[in-house]
PDB file of N, CA and C in Angstrom:
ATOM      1  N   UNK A   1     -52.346  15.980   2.912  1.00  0.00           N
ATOM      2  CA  UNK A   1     -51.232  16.052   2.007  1.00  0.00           C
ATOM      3  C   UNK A   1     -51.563  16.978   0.842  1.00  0.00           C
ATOM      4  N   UNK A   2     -50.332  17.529   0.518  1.00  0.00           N
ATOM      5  CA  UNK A   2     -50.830  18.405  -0.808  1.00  0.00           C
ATOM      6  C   UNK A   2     -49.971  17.502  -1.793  1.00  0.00           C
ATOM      7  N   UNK A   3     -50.857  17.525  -2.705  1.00  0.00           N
ATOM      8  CA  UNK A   3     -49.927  16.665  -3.881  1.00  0.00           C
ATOM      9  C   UNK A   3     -49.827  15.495  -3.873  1.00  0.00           C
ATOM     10  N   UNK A   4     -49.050  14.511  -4.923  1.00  0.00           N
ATOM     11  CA  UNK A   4     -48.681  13.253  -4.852  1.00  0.00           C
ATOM     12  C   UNK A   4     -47.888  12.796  -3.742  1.00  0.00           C
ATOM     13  N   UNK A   5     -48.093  11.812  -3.142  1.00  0.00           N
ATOM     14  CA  UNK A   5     -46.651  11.581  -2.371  1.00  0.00           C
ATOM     15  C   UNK A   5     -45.438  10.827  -3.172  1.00  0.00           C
ATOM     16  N   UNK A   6     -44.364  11.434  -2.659  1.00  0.00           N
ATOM     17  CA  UNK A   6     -43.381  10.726  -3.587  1.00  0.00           C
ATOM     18  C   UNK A   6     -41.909  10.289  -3.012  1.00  0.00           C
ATOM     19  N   UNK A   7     -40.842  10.106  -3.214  1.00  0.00           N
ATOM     20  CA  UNK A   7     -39.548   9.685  -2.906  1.00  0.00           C
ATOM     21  C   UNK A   7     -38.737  10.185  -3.109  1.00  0.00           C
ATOM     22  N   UNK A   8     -37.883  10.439  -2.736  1.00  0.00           N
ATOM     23  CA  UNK A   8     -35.880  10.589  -3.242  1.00  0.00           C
ATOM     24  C   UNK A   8     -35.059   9.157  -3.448  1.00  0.00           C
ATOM     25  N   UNK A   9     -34.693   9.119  -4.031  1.00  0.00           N
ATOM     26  CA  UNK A   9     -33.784   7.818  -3.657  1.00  0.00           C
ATOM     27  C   UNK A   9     -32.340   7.937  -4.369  1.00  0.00           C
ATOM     28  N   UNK A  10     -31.239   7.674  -3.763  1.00  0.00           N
ATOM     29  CA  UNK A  10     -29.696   8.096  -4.356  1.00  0.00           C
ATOM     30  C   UNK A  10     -29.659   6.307  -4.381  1.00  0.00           C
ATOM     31  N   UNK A  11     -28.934   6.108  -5.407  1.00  0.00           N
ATOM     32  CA  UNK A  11     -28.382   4.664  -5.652  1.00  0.00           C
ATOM     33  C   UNK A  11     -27.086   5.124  -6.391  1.00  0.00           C
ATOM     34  N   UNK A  12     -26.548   4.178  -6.289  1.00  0.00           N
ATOM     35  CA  UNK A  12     -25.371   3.364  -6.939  1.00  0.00           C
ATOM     36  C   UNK A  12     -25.129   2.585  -8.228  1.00  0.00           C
ATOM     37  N   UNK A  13     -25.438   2.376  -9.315  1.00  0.00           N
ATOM     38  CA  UNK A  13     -24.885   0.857 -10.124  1.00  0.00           C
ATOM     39  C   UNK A  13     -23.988   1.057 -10.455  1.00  0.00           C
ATOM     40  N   UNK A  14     -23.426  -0.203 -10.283  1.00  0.00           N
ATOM     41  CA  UNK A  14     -22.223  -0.995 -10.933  1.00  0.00           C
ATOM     42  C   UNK A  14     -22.151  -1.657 -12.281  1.00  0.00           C
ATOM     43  N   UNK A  15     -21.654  -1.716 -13.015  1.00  0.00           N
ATOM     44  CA  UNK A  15     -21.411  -3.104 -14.245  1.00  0.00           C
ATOM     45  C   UNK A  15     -21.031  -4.493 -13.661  1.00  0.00           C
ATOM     46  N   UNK A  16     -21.700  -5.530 -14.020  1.00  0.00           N
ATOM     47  CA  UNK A  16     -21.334  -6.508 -13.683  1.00  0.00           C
ATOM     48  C   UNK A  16     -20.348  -6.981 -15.150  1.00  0.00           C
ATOM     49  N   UNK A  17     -19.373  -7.679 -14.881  1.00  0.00           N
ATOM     50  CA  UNK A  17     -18.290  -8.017 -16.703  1.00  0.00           C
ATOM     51  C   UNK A  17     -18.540  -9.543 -16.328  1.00  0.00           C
ATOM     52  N   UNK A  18     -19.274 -10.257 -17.459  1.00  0.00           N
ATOM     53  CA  UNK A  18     -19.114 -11.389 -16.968  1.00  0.00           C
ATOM     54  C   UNK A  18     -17.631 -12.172 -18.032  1.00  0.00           C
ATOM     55  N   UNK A  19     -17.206 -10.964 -18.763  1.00  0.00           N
ATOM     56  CA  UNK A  19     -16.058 -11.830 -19.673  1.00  0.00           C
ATOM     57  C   UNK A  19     -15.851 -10.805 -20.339  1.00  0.00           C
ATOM     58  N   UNK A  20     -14.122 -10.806 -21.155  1.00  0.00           N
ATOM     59  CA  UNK A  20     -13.390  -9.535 -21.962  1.00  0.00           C
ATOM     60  C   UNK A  20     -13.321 -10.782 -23.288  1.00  0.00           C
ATOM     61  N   UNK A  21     -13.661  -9.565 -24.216  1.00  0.00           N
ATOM     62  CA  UNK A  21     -13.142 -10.013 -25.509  1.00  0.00           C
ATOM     63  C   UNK A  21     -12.773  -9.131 -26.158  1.00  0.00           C
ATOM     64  N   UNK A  22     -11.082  -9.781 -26.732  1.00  0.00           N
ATOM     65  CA  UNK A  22     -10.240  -8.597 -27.173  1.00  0.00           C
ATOM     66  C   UNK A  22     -10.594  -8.480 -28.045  1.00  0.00           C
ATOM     67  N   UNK A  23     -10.268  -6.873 -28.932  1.00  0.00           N
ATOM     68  CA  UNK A  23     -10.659  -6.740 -30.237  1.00  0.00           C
ATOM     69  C   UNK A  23      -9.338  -6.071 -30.863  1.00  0.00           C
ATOM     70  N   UNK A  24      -9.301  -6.549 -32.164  1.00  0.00           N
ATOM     71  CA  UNK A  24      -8.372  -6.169 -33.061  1.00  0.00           C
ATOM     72  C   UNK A  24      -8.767  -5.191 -34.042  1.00  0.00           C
ATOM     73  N   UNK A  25      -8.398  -4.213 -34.337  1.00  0.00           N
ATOM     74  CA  UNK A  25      -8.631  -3.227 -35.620  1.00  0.00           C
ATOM     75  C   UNK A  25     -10.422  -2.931 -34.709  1.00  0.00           C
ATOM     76  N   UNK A  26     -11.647  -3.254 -35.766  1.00  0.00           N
ATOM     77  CA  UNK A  26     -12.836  -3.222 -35.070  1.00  0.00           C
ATOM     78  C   UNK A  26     -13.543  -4.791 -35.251  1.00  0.00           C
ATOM     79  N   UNK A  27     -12.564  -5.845 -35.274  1.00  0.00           N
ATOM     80  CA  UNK A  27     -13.441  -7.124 -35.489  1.00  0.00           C
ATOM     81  C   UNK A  27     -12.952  -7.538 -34.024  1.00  0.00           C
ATOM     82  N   UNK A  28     -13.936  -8.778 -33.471  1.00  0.00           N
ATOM     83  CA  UNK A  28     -13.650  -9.351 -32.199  1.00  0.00           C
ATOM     84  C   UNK A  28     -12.385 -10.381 -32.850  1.00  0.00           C
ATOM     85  N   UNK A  29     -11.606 -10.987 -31.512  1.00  0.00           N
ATOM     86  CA  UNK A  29     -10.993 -11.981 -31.768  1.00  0.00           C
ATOM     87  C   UNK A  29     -11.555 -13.164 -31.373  1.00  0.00           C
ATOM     88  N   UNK A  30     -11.470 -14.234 -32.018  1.00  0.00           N
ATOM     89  CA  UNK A  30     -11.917 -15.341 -31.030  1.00  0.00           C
ATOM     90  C   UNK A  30     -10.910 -16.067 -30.280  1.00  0.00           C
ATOM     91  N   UNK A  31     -11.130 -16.480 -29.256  1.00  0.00           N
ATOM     92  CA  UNK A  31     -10.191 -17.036 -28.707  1.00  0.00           C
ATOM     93  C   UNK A  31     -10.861 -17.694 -27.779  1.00  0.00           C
ATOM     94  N   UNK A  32      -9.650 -18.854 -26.826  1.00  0.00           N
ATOM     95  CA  UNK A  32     -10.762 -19.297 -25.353  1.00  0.00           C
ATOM     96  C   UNK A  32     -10.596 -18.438 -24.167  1.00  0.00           C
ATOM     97  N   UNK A  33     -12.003 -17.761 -24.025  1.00  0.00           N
ATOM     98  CA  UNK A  33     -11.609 -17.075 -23.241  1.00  0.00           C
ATOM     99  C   UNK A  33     -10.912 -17.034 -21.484  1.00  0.00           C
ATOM    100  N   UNK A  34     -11.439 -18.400 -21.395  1.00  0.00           N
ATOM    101  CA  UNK A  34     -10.589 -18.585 -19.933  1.00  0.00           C
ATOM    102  C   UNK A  34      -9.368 -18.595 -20.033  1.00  0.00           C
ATOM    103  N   UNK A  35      -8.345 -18.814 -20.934  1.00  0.00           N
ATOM    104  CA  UNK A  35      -7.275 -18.607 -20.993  1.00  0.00           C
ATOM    105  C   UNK A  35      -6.757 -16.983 -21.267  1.00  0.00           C
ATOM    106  N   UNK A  36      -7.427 -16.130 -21.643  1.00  0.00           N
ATOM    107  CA  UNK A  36      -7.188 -14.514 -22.155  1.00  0.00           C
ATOM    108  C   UNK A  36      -7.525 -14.125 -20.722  1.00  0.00           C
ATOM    109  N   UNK A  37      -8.833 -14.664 -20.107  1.00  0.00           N
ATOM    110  CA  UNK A  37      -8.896 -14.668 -18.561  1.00  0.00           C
ATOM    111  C   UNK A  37      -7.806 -14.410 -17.725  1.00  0.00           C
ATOM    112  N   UNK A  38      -7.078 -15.836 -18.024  1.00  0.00           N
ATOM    113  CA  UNK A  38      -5.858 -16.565 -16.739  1.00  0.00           C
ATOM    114  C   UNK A  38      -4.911 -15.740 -17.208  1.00  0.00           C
ATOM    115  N   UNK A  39      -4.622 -15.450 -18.438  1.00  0.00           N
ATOM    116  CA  UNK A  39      -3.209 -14.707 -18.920  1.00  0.00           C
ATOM    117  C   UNK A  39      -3.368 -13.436 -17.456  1.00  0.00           C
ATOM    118  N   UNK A  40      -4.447 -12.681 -18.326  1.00  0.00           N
ATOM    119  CA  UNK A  40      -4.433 -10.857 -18.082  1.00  0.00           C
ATOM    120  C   UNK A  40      -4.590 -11.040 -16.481  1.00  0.00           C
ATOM    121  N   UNK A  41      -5.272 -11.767 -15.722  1.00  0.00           N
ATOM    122  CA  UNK A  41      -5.044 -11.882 -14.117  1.00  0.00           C
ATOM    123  C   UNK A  41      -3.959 -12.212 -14.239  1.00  0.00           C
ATOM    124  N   UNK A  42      -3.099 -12.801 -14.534  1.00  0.00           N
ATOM    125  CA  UNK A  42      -2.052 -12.899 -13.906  1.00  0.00           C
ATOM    126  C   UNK A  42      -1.411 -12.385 -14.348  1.00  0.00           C
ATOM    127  N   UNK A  43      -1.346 -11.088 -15.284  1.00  0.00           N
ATOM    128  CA  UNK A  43      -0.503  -9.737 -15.548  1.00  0.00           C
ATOM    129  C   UNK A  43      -0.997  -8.759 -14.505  1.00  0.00           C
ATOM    130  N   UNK A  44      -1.952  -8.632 -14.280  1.00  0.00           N
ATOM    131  CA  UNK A  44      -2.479  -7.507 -13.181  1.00  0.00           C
ATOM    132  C   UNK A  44      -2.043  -8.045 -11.779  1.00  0.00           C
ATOM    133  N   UNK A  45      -2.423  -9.027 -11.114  1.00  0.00           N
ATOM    134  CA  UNK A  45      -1.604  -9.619 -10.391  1.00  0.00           C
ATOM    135  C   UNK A  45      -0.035  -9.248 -10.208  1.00  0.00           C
ATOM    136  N   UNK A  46       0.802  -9.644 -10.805  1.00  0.00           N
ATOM    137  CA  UNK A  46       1.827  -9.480 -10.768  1.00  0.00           C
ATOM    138  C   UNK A  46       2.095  -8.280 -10.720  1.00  0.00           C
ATOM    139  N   UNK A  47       1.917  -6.858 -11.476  1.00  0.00           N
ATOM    140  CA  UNK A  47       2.072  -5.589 -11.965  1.00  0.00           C
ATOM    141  C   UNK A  47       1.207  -4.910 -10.159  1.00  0.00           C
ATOM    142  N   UNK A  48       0.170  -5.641  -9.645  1.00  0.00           N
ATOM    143  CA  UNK A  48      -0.328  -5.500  -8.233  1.00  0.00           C
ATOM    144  C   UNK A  48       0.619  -5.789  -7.127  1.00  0.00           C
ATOM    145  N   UNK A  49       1.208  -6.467  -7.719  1.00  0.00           N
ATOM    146  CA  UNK A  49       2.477  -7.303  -6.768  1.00  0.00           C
ATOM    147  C   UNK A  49       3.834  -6.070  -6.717  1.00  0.00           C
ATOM    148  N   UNK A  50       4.551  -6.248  -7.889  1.00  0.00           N
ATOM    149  CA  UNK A  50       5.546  -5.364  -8.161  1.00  0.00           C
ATOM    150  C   UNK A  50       5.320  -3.442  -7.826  1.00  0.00           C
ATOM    151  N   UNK A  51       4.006  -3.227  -7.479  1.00  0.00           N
ATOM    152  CA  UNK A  51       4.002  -1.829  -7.129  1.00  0.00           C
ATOM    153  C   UNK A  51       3.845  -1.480  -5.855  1.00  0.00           C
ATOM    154  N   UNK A  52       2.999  -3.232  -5.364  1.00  0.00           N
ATOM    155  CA  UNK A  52       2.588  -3.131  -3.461  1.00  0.00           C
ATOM    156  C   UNK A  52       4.571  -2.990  -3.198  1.00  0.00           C
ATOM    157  N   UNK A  53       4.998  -4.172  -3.665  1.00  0.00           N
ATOM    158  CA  UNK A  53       6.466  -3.865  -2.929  1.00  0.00           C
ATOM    159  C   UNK A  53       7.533  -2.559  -3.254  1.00  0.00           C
ATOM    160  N   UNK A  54       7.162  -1.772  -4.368  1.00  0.00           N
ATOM    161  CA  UNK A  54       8.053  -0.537  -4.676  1.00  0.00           C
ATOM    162  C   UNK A  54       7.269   0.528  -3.446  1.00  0.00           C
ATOM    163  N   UNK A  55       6.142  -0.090  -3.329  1.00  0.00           N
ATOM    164  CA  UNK A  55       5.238   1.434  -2.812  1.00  0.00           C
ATOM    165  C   UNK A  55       5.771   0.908  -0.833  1.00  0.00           C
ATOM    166  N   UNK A  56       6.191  -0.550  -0.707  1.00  0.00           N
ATOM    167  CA  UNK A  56       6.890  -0.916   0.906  1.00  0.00           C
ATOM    168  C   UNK A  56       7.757  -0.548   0.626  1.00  0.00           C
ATOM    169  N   UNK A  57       8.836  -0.623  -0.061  1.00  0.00           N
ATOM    170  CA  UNK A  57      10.242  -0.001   0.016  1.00  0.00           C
ATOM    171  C   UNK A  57      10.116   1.743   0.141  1.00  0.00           C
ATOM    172  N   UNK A  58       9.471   2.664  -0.620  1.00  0.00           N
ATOM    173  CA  UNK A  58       9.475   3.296  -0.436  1.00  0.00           C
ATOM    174  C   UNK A  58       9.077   3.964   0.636  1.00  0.00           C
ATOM    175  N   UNK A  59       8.020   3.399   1.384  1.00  0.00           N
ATOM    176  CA  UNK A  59       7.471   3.642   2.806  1.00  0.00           C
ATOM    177  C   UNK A  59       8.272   3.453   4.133  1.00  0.00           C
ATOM    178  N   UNK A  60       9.407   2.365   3.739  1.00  0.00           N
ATOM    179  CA  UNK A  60      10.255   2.363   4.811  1.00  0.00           C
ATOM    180  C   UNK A  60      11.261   3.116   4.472  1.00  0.00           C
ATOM    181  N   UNK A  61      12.097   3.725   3.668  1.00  0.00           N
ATOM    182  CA  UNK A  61      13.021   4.409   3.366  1.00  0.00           C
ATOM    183  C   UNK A  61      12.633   5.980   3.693  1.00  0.00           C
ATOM    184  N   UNK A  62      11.158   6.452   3.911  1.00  0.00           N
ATOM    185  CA  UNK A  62      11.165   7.362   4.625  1.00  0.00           C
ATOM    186  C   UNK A  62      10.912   7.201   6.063  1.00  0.00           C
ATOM    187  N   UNK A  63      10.308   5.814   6.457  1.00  0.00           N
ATOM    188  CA  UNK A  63      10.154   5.696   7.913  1.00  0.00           C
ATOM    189  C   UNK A  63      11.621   6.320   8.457  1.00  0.00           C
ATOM    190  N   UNK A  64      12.719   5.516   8.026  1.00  0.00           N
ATOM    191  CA  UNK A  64      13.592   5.544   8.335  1.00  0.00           C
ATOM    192  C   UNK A  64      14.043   6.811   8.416  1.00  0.00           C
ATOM    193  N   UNK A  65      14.321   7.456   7.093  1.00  0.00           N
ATOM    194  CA  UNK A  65      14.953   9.289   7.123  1.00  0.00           C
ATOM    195  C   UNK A  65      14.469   9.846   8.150  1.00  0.00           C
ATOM    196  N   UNK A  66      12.883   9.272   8.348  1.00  0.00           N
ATOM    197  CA  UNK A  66      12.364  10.899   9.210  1.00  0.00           C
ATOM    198  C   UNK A  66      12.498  10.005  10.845  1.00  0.00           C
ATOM    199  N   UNK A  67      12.590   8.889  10.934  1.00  0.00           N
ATOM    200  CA  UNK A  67      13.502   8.293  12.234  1.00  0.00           C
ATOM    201  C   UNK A  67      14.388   9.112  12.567  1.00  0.00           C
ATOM    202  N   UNK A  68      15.438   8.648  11.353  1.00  0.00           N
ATOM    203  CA  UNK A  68      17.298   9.562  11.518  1.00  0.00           C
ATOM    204  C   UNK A  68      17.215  11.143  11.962  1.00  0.00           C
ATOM    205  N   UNK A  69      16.301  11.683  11.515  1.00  0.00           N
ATOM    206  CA  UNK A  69      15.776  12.566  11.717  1.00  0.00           C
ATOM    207  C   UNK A  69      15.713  13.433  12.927  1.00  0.00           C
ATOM    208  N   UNK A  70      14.761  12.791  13.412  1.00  0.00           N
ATOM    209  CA  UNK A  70      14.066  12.791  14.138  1.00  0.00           C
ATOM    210  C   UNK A  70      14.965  12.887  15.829  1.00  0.00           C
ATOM    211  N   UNK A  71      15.978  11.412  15.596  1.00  0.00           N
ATOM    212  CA  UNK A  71      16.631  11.170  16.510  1.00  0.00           C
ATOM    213  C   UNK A  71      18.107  12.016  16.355  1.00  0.00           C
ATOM    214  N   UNK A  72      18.620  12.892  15.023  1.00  0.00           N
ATOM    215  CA  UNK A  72      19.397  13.670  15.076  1.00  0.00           C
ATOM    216  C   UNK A  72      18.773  15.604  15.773  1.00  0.00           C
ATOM    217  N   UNK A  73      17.926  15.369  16.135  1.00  0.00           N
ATOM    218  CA  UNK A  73      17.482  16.191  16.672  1.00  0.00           C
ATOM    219  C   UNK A  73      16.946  16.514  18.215  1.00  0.00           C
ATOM    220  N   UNK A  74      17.213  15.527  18.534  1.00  0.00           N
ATOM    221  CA  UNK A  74      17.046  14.662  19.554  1.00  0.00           C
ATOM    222  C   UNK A  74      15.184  14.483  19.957  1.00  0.00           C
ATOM    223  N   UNK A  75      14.236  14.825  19.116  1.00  0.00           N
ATOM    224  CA  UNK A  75      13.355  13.927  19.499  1.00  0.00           C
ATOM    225  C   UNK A  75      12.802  12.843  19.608  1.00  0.00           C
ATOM    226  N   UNK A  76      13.177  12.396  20.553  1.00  0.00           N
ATOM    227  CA  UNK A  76      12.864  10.498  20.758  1.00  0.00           C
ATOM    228  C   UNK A  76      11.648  10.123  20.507  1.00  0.00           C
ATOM    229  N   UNK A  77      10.556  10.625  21.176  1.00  0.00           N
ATOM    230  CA  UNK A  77       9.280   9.823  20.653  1.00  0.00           C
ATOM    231  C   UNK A  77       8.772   9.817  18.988  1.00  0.00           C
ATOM    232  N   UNK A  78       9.577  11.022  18.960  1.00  0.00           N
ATOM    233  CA  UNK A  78       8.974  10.696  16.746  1.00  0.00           C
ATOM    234  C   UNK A  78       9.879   9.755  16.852  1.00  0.00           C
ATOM    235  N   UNK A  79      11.239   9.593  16.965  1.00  0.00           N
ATOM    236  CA  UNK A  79      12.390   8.798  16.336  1.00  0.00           C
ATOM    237  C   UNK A  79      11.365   7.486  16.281  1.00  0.00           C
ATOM    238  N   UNK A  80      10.728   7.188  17.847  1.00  0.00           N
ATOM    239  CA  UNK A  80      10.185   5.793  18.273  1.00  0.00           C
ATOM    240  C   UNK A  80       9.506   5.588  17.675  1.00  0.00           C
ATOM    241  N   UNK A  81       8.288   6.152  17.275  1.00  0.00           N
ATOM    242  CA  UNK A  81       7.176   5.781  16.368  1.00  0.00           C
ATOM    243  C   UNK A  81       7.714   5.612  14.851  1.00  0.00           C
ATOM    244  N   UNK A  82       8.296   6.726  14.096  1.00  0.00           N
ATOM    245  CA  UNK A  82       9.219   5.923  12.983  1.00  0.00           C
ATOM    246  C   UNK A  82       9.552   5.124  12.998  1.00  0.00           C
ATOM    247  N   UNK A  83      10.732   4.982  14.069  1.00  0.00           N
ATOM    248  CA  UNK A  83      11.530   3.596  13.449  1.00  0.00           C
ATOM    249  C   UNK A  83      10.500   2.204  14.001  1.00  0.00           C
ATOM    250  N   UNK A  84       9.075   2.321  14.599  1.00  0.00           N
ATOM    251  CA  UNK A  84       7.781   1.535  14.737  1.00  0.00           C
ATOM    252  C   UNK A  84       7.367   0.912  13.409  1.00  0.00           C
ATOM    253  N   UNK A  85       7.224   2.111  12.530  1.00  0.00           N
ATOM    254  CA  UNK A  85       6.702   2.106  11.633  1.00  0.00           C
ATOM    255  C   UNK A  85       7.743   1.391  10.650  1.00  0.00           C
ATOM    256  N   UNK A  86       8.876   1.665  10.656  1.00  0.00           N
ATOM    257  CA  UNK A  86      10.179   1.125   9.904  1.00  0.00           C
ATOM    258  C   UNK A  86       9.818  -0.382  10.265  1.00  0.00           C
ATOM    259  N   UNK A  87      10.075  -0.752  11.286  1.00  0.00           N
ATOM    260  CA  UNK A  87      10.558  -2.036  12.229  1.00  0.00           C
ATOM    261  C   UNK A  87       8.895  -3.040  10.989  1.00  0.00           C
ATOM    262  N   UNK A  88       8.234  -2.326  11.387  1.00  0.00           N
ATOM    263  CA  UNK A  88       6.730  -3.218  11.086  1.00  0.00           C
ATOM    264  C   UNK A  88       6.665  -3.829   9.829  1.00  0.00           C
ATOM    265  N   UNK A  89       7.614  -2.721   8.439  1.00  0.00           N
ATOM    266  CA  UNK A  89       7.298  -3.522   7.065  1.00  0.00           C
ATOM    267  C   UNK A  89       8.428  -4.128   6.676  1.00  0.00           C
ATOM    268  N   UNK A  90       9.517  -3.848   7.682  1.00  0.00           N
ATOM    269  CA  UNK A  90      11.117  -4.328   7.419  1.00  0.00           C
ATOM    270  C   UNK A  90      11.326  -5.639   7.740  1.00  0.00           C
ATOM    271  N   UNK A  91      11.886  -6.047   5.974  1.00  0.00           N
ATOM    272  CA  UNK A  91      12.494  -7.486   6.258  1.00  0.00           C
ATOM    273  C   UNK A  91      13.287  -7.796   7.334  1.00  0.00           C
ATOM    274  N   UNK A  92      13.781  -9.507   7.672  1.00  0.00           N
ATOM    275  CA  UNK A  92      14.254  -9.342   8.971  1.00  0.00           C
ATOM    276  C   UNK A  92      15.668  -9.068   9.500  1.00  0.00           C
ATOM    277  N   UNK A  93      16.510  -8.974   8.806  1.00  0.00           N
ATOM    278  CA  UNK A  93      17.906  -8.503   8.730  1.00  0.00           C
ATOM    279  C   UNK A  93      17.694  -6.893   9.198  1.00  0.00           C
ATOM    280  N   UNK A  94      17.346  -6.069   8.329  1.00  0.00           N
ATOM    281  CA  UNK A  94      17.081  -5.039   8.596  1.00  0.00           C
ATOM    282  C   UNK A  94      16.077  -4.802  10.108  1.00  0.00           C
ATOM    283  N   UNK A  95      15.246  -5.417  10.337  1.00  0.00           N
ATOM    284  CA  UNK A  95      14.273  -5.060  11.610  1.00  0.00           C
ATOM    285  C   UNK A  95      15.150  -5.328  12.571  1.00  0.00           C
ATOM    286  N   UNK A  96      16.139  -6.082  12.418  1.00  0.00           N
ATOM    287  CA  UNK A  96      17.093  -6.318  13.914  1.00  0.00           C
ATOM    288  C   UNK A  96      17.759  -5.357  14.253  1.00  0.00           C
ATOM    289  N   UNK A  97      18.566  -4.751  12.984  1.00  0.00           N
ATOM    290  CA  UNK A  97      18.801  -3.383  12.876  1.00  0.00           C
ATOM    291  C   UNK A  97      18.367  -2.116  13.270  1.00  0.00           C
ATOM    292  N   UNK A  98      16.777  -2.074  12.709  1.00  0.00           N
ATOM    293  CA  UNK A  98      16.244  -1.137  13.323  1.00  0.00           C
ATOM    294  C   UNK A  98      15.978  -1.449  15.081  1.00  0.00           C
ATOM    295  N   UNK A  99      15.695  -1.875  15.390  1.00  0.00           N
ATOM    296  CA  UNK A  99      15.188  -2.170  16.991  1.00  0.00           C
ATOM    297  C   UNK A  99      16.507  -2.017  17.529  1.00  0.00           C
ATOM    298  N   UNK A 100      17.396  -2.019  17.518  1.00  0.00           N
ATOM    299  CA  UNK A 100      18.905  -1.673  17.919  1.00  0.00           C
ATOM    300  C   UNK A 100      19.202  -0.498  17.737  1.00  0.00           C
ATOM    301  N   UNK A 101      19.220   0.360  16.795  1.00  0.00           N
ATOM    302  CA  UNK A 101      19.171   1.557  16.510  1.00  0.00           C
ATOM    303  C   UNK A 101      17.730   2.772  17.473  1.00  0.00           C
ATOM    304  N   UNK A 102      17.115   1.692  17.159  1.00  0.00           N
ATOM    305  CA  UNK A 102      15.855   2.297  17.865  1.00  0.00           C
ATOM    306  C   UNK A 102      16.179   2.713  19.884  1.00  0.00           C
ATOM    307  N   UNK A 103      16.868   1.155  20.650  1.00  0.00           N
ATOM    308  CA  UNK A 103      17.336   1.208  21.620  1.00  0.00           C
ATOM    309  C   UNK A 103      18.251   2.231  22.037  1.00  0.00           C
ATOM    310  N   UNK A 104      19.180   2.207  21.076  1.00  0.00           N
ATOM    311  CA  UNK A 104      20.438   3.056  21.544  1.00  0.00           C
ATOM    312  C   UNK A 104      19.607   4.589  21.210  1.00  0.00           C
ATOM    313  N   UNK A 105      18.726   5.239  20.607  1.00  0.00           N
ATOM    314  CA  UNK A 105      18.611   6.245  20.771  1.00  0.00           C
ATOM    315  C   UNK A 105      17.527   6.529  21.856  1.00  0.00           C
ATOM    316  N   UNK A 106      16.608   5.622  22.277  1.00  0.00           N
ATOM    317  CA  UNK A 106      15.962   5.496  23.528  1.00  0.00           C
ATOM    318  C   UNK A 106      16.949   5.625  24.826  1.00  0.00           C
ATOM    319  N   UNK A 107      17.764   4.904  24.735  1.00  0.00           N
ATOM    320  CA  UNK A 107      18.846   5.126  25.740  1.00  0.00           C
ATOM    321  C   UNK A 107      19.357   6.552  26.191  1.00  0.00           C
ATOM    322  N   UNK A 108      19.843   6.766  24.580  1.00  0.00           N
ATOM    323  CA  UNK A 108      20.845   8.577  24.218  1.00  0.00           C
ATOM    324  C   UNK A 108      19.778   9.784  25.269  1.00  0.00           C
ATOM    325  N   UNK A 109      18.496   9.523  24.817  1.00  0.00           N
ATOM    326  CA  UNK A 109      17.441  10.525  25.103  1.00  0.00           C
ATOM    327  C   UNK A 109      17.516   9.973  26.803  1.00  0.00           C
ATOM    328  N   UNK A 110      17.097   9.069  27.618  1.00  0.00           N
ATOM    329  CA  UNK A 110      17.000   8.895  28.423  1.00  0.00           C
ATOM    330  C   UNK A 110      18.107   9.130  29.709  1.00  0.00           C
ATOM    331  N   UNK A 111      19.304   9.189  28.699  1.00  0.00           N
ATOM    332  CA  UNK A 111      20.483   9.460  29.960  1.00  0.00           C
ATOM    333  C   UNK A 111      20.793  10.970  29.474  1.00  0.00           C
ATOM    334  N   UNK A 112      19.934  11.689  28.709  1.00  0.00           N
ATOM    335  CA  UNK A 112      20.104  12.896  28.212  1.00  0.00           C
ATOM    336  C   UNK A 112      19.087  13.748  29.467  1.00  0.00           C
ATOM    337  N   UNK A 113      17.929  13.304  29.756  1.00  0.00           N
ATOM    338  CA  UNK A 113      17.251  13.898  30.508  1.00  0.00           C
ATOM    339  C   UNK A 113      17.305  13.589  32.022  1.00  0.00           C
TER     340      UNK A 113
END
């Protein structure tokens, strides 16, 4: 060997938080903190909640366009996999809908060829 022997090593750390304490102006507040805890989870929570379902609505409202799409053009297998993708996050009023819509253009294409 020439030299020392030695290593590389790539790591990672993280912060571990074992607790938030709010601060006002630059003094701490006191408070209990399991309750400043329970509040702010369950603001993030919720605000986690309200964006998962804007970010499903929005995901099916293009399933759908590029379905309509798809099937105004007459390609059936995109139409199918869209309106797949539609059918999968769609409440159930609507999914009956789609799978019906989905049929009749499976049909259109099939007595087309």
């Amino acid at each position: 060997m020439n030299g020392v022997p030695g290593s590389i090593v790539s790591q990672t750390v993280t912060p571990f938080v074992t607790g938030i304490t709010p601060v006002v102006g630059s003094y701490p507040v006191l408070a209990n903190p399991s309750q400043i805890s329970g509040q702010l989870i369950q603001q993030q929570l919720w605000s986690v909640q309200q964006s998962n379902a804007q970010l499903r609505i929005d995901q099916l409202k293009e399933s759908i366009e590029r379905a309509e799409r798809a099937a105004s053009q007459g390609k059936a297998k995109m139409a199918r996999a869209n309106y797949m993708n539609a059918i999968r996050i769609a409440p159930e009023p609507l999914r009956s809908s789609l799978k019906q819509r989905m049929a009749a253009v499976l049909k259109q294409a099939r007595n087309r060829d």
